[in-house]
PDB file of N, CA and C in Angstrom:
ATOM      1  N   UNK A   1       3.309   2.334 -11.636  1.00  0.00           N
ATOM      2  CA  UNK A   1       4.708   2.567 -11.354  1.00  0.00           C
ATOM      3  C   UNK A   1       4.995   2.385  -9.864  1.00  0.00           C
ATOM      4  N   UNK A   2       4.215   3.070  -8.936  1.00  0.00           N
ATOM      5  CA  UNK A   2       4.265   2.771  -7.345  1.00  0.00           C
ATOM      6  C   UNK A   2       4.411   1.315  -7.020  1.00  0.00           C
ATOM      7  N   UNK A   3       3.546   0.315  -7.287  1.00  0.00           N
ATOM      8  CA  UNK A   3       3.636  -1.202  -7.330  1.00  0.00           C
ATOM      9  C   UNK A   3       4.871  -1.929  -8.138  1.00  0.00           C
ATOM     10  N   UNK A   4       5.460  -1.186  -9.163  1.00  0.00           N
ATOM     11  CA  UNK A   4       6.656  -1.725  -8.945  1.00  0.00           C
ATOM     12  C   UNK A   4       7.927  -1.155  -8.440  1.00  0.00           C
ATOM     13  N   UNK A   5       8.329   0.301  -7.928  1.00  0.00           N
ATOM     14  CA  UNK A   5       8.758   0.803  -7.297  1.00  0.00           C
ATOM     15  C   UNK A   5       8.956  -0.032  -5.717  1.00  0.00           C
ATOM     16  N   UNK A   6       7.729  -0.288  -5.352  1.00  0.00           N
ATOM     17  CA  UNK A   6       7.577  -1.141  -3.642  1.00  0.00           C
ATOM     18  C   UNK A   6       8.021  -2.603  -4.245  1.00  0.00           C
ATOM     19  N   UNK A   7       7.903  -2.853  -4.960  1.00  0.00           N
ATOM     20  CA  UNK A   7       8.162  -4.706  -5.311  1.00  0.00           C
ATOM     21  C   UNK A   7       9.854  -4.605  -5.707  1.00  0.00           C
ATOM     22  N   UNK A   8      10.084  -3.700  -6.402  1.00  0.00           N
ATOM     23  CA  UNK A   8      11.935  -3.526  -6.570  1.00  0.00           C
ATOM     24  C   UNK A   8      12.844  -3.272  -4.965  1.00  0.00           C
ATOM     25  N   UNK A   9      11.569  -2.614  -4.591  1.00  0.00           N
ATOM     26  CA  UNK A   9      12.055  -2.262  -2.523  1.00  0.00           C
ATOM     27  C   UNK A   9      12.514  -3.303  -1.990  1.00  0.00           C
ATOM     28  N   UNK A  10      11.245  -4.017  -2.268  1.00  0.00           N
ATOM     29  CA  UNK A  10      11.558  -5.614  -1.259  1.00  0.00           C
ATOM     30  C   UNK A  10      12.242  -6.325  -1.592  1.00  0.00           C
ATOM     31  N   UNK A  11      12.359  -6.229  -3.083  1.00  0.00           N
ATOM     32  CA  UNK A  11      13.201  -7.318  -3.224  1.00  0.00           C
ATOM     33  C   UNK A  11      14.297  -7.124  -2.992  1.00  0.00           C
ATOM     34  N   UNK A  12      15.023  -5.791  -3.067  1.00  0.00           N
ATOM     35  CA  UNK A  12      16.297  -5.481  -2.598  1.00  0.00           C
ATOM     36  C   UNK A  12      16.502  -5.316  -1.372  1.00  0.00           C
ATOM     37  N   UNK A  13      15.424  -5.339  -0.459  1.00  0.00           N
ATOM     38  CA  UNK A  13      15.774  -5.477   1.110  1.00  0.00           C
ATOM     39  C   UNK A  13      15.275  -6.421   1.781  1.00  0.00           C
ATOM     40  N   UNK A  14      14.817  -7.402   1.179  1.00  0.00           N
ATOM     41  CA  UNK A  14      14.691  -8.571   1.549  1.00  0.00           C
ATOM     42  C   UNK A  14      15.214  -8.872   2.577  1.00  0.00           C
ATOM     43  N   UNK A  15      16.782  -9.333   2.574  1.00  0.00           N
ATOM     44  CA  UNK A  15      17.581  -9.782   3.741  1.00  0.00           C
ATOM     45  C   UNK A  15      17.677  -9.340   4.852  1.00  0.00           C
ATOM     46  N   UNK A  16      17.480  -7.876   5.040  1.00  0.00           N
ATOM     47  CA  UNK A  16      17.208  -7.149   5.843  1.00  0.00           C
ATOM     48  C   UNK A  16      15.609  -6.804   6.430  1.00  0.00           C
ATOM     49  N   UNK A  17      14.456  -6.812   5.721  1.00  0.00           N
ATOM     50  CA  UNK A  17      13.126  -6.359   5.811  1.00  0.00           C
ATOM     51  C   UNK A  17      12.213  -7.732   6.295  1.00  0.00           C
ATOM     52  N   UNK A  18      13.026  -8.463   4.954  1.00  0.00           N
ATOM     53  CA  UNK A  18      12.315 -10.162   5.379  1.00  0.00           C
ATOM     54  C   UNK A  18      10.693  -9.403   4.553  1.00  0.00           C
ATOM     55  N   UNK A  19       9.429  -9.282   5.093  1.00  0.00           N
ATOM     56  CA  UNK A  19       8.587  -9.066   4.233  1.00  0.00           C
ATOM     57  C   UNK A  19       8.281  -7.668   4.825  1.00  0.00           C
ATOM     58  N   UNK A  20       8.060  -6.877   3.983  1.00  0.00           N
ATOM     59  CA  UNK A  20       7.912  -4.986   5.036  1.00  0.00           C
ATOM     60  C   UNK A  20       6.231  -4.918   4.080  1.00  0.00           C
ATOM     61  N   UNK A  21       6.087  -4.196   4.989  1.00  0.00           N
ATOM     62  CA  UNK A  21       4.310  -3.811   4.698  1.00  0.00           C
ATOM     63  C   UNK A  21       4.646  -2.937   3.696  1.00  0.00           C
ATOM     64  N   UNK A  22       3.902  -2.830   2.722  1.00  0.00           N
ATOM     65  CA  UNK A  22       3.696  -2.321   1.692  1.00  0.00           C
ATOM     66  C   UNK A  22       2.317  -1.279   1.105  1.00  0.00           C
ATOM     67  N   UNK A  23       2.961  -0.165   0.917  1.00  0.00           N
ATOM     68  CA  UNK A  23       1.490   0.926   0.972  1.00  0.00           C
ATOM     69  C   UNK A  23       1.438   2.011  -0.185  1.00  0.00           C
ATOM     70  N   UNK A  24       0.710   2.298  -1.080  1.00  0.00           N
ATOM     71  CA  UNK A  24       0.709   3.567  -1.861  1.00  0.00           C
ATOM     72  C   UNK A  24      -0.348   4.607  -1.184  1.00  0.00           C
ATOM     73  N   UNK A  25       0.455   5.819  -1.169  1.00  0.00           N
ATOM     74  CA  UNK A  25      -0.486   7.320  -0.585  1.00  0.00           C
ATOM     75  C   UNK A  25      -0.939   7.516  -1.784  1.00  0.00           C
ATOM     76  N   UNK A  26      -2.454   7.755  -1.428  1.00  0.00           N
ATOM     77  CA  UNK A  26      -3.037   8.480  -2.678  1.00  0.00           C
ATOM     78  C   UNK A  26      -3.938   9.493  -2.293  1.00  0.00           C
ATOM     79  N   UNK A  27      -4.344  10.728  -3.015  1.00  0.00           N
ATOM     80  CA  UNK A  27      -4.720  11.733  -2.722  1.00  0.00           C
ATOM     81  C   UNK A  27      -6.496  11.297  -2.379  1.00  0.00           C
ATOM     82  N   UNK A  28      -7.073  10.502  -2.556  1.00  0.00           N
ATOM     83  CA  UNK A  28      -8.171  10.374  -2.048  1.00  0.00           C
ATOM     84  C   UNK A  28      -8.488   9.100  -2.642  1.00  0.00           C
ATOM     85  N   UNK A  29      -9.551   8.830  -1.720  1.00  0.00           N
ATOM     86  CA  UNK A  29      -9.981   7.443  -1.810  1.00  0.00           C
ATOM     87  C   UNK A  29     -10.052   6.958  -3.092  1.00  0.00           C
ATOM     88  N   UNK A  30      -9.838   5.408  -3.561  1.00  0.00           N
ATOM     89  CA  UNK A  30      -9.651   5.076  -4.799  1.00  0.00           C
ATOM     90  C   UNK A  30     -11.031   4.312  -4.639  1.00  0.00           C
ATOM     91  N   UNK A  31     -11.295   3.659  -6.063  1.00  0.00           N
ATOM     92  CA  UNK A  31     -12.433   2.966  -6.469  1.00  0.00           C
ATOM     93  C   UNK A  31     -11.352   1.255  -6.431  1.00  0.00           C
ATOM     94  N   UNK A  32     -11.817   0.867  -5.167  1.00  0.00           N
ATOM     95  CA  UNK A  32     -11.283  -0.290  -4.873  1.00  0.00           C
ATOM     96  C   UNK A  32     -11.640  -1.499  -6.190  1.00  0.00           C
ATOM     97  N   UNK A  33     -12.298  -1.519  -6.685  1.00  0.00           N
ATOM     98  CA  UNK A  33     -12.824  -2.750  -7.266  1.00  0.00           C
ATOM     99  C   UNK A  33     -11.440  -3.286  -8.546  1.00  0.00           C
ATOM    100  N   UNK A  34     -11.222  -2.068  -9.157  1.00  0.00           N
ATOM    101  CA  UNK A  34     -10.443  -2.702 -10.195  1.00  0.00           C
ATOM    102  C   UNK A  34      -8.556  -2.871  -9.413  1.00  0.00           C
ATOM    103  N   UNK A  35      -8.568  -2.602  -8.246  1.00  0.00           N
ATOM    104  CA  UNK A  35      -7.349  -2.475  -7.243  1.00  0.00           C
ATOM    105  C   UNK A  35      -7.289  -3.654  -6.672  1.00  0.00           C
ATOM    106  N   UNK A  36      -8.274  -4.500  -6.824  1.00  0.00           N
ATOM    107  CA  UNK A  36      -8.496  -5.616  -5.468  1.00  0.00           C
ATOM    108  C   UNK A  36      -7.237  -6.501  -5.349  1.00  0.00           C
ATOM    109  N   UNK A  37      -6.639  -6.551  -7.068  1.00  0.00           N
ATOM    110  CA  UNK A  37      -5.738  -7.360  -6.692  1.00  0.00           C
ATOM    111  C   UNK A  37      -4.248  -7.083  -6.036  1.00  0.00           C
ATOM    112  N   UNK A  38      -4.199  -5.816  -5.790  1.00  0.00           N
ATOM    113  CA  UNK A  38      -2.944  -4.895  -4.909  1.00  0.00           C
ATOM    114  C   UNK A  38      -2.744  -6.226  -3.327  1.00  0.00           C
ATOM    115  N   UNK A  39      -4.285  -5.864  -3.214  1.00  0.00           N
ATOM    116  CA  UNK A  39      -3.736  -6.657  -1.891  1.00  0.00           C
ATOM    117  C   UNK A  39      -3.476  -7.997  -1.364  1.00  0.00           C
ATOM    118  N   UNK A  40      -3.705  -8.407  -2.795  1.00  0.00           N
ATOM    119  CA  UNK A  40      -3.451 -10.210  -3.487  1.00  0.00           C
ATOM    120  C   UNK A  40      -1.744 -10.476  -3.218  1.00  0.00           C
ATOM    121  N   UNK A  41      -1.348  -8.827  -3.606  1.00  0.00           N
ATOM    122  CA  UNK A  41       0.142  -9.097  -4.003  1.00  0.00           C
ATOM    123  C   UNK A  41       0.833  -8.430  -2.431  1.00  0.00           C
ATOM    124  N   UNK A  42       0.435  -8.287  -1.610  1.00  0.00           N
ATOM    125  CA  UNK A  42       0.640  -7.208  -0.452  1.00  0.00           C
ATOM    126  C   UNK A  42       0.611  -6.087  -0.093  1.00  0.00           C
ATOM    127  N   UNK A  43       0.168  -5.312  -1.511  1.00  0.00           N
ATOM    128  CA  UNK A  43       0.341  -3.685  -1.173  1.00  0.00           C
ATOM    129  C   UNK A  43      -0.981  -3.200  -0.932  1.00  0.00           C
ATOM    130  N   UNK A  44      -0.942  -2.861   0.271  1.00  0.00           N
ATOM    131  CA  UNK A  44      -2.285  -1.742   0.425  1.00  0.00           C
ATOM    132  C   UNK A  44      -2.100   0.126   0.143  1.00  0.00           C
ATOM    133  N   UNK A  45      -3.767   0.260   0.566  1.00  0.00           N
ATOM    134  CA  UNK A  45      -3.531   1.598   0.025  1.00  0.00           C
ATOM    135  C   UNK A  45      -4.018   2.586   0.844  1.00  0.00           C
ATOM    136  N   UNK A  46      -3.374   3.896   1.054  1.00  0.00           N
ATOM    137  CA  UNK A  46      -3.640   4.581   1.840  1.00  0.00           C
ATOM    138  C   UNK A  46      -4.344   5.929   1.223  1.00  0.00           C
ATOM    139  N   UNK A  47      -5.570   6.970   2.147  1.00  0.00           N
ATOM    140  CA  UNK A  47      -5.884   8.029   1.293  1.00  0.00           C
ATOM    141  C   UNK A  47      -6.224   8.656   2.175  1.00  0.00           C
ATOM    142  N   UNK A  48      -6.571  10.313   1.602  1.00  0.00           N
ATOM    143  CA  UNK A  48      -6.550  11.511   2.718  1.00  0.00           C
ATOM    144  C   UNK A  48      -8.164  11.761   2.740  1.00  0.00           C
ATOM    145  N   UNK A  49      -9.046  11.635   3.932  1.00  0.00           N
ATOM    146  CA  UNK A  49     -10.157  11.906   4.201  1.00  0.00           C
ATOM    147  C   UNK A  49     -10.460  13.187   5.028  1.00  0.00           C
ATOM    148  N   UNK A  50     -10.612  14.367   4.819  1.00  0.00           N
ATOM    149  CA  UNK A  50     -10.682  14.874   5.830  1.00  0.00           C
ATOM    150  C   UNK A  50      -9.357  15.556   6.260  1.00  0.00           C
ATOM    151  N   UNK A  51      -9.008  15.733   7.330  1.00  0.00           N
ATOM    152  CA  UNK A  51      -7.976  15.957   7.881  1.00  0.00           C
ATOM    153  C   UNK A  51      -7.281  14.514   8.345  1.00  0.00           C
ATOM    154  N   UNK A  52      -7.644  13.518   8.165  1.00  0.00           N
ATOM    155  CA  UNK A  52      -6.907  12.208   8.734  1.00  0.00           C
ATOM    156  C   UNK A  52      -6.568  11.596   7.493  1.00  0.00           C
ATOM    157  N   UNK A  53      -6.014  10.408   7.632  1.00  0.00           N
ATOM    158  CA  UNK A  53      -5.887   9.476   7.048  1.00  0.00           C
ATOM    159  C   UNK A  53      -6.314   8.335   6.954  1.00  0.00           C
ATOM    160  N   UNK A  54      -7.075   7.258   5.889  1.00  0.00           N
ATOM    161  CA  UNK A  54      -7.724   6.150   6.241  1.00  0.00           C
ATOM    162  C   UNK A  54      -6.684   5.222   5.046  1.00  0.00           C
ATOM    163  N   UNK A  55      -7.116   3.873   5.825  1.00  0.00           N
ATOM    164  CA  UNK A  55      -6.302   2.554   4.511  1.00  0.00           C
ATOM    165  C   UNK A  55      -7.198   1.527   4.410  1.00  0.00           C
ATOM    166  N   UNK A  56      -6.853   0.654   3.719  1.00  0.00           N
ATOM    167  CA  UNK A  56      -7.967  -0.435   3.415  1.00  0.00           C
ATOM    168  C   UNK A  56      -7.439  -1.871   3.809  1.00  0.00           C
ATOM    169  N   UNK A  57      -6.342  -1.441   5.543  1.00  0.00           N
ATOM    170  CA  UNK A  57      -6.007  -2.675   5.912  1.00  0.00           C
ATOM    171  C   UNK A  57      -6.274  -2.739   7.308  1.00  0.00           C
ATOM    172  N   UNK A  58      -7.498  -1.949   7.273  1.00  0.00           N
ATOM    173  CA  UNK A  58      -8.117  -2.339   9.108  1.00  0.00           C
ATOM    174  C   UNK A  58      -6.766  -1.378   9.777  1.00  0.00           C
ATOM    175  N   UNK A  59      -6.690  -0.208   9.455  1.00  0.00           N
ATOM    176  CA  UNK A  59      -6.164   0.934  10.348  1.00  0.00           C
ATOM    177  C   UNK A  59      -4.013  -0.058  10.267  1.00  0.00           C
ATOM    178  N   UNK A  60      -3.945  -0.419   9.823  1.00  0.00           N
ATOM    179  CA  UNK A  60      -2.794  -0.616  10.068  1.00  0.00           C
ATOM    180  C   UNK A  60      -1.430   0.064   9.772  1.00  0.00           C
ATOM    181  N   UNK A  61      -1.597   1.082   8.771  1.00  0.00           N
ATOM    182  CA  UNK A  61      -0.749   2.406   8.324  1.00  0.00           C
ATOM    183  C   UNK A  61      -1.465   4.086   8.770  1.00  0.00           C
ATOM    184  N   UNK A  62      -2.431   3.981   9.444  1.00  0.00           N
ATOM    185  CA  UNK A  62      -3.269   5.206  10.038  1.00  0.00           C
ATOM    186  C   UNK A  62      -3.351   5.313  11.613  1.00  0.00           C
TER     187      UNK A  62
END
């Protein structure tokens, strides 16, 4: 539901956003393998480690 929630985003702010980074919070790290294709489509993913936050786009939402 999150992945199309962010894909209904863009497309409606398109004109304005042009392409906006795209991210789901999730409560802890996911098992990337069956996800891989999220970031095929642009959405990465973010999760709570610790007291911080980590993502799986080289720190770019953390």
């Amino acid at each position: 539901m999150a992945v199309g929630q962010l894909l209904d985003y863009a497309f409606a702010g398109r004109k304005e956003l042009h392409k906006p980074n795209m991210a789901i919070l999730l409560p802890k790290r996911p098992d990337e393998t069956p996800l891989g294709w999220l970031k095929e489509i642009g959405v990465h993913l973010i999760w709570k480690e610790g007291r911080t936050f980590r993502d799986n786009c080289d720190g770019q939402f953390t």
